[in-house]
C-alpha atoms as a PDB file:
ATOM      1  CA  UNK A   1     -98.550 -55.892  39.233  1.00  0.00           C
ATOM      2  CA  UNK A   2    -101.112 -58.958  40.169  1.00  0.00           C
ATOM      3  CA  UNK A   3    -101.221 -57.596  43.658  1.00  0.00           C
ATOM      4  CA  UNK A   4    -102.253 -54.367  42.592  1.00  0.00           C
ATOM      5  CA  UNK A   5    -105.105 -55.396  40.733  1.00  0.00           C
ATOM      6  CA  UNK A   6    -105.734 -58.005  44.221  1.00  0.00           C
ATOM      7  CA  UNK A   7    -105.861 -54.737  45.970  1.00  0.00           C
ATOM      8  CA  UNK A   8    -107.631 -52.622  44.268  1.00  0.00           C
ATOM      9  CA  UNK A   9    -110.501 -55.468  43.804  1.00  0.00           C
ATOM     10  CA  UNK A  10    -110.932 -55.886  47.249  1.00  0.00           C
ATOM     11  CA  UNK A  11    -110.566 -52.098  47.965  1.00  0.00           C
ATOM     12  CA  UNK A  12    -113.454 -51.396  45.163  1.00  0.00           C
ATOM     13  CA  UNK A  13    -115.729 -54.165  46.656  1.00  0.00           C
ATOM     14  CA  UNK A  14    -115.211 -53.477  49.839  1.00  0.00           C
ATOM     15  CA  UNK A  15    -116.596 -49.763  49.041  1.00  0.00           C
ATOM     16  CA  UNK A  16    -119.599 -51.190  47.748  1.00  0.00           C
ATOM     17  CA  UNK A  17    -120.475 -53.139  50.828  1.00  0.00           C
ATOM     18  CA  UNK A  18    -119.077 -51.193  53.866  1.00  0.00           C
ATOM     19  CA  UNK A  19    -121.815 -50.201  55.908  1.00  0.00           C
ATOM     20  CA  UNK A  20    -124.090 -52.400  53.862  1.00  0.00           C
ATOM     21  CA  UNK A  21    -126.445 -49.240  52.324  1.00  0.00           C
ATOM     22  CA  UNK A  22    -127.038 -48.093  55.875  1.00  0.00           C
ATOM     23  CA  UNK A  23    -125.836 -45.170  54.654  1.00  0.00           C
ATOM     24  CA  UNK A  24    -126.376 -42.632  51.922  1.00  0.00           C
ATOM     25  CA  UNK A  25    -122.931 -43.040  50.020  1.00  0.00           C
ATOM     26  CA  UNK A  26    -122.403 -46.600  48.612  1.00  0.00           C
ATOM     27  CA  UNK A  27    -119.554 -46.732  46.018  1.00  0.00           C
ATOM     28  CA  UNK A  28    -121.577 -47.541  43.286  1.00  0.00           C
ATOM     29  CA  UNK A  29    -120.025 -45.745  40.492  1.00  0.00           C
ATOM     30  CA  UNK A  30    -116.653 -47.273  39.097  1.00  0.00           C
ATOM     31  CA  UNK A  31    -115.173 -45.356  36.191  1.00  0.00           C
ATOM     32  CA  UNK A  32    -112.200 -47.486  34.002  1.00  0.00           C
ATOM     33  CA  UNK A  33    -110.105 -47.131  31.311  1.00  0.00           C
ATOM     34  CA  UNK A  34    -111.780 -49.902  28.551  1.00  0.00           C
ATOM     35  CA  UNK A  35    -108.535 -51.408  28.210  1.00  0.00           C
ATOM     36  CA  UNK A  36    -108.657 -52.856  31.596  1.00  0.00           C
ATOM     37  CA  UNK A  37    -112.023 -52.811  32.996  1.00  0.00           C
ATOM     38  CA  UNK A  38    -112.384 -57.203  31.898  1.00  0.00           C
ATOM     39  CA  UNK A  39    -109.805 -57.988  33.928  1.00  0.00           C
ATOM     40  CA  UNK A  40    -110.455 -55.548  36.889  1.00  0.00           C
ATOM     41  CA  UNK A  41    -113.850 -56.610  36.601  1.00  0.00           C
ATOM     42  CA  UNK A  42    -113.154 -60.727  36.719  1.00  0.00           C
ATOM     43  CA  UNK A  43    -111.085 -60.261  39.966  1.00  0.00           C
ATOM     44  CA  UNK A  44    -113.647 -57.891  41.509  1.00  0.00           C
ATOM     45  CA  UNK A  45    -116.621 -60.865  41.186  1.00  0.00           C
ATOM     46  CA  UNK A  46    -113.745 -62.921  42.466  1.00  0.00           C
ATOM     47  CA  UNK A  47    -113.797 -61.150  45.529  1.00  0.00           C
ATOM     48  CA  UNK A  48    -117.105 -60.449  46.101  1.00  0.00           C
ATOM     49  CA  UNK A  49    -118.021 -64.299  45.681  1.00  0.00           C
ATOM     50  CA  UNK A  50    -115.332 -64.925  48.918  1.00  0.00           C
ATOM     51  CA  UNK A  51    -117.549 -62.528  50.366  1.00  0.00           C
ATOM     52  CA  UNK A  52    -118.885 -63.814  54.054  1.00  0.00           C
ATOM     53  CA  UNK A  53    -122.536 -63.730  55.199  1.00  0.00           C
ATOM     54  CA  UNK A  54    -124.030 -63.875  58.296  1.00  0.00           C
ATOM     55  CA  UNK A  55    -123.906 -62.467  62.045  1.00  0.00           C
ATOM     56  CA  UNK A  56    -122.892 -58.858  61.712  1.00  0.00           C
ATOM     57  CA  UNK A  57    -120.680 -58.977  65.641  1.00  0.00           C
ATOM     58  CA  UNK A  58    -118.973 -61.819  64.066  1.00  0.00           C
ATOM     59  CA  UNK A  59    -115.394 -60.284  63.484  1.00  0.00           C
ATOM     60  CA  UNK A  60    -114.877 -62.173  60.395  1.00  0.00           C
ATOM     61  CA  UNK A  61    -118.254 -61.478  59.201  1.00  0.00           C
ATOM     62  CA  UNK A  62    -117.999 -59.322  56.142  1.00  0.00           C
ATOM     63  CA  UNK A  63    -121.721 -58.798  55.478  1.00  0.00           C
ATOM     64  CA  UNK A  64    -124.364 -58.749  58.534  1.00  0.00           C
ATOM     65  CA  UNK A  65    -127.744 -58.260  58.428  1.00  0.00           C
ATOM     66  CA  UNK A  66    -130.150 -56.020  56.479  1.00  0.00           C
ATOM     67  CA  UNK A  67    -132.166 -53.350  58.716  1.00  0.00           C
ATOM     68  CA  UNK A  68    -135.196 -55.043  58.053  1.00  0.00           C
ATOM     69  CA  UNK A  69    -137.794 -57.255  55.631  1.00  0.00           C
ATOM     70  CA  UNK A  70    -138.589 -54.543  53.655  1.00  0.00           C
ATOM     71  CA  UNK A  71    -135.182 -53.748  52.765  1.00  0.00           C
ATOM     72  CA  UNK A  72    -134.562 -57.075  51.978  1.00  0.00           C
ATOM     73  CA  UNK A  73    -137.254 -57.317  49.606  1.00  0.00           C
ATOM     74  CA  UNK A  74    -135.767 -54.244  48.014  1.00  0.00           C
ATOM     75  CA  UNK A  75    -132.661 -55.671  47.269  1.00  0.00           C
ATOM     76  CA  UNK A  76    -133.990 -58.709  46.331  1.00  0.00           C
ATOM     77  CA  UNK A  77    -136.318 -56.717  43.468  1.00  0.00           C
ATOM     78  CA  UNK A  78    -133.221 -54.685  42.554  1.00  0.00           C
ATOM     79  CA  UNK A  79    -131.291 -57.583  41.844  1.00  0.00           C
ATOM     80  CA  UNK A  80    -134.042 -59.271  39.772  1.00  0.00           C
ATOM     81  CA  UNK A  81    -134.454 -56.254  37.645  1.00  0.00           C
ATOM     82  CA  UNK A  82    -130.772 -55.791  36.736  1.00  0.00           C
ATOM     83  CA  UNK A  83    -130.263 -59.506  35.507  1.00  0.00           C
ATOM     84  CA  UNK A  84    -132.293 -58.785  32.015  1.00  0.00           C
ATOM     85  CA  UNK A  85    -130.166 -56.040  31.940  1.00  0.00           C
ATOM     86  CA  UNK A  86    -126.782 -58.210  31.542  1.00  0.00           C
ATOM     87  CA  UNK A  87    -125.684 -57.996  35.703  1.00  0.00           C
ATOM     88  CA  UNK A  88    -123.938 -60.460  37.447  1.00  0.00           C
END
């Protein structure tokens, strides 16, 4: 059962990043049953904190770069807003 809920971690963080917003369809959306969604969350944030930055030709790179300044400035604003807002 643990490596399901490995799996599916990686599997729903992994949706979120591919193609890092280049495209219109992030998986953004995650709908769980209450009785779970702690414990799938914990290992997702697990996950996503392994996560590896930097040169996007880099094989073992999982997150390149952004298209440009702007966009990073987006993010960056995005993710400031949220954090009143109780995300992580």
């Amino acid at each position: 059962m643990m490596l399901i809920w490995i799996l599916l971690s990686r599997v729903v963080a992994g949706s979120i990043w591919f193609n890092q917003g280049e495209v219109c369809c992030a998986g953004s959306r995650l709908l769980v049953q209450a009785a779970v969604s702690t414990q799938l969350l914990e290992k997702i944030k697990r996950h996503m904190r392994r996560l590896r930055v930097g040169d996007p030709l880099d094989k073992f790179i999982d997150i390149g770069a952004l298209v440009t300044p702007a966009q990073q400035q987006r993010i960056v604003s995005l993710v400031e807003q949220s954090l009143p807002e109780g995300d992580e």
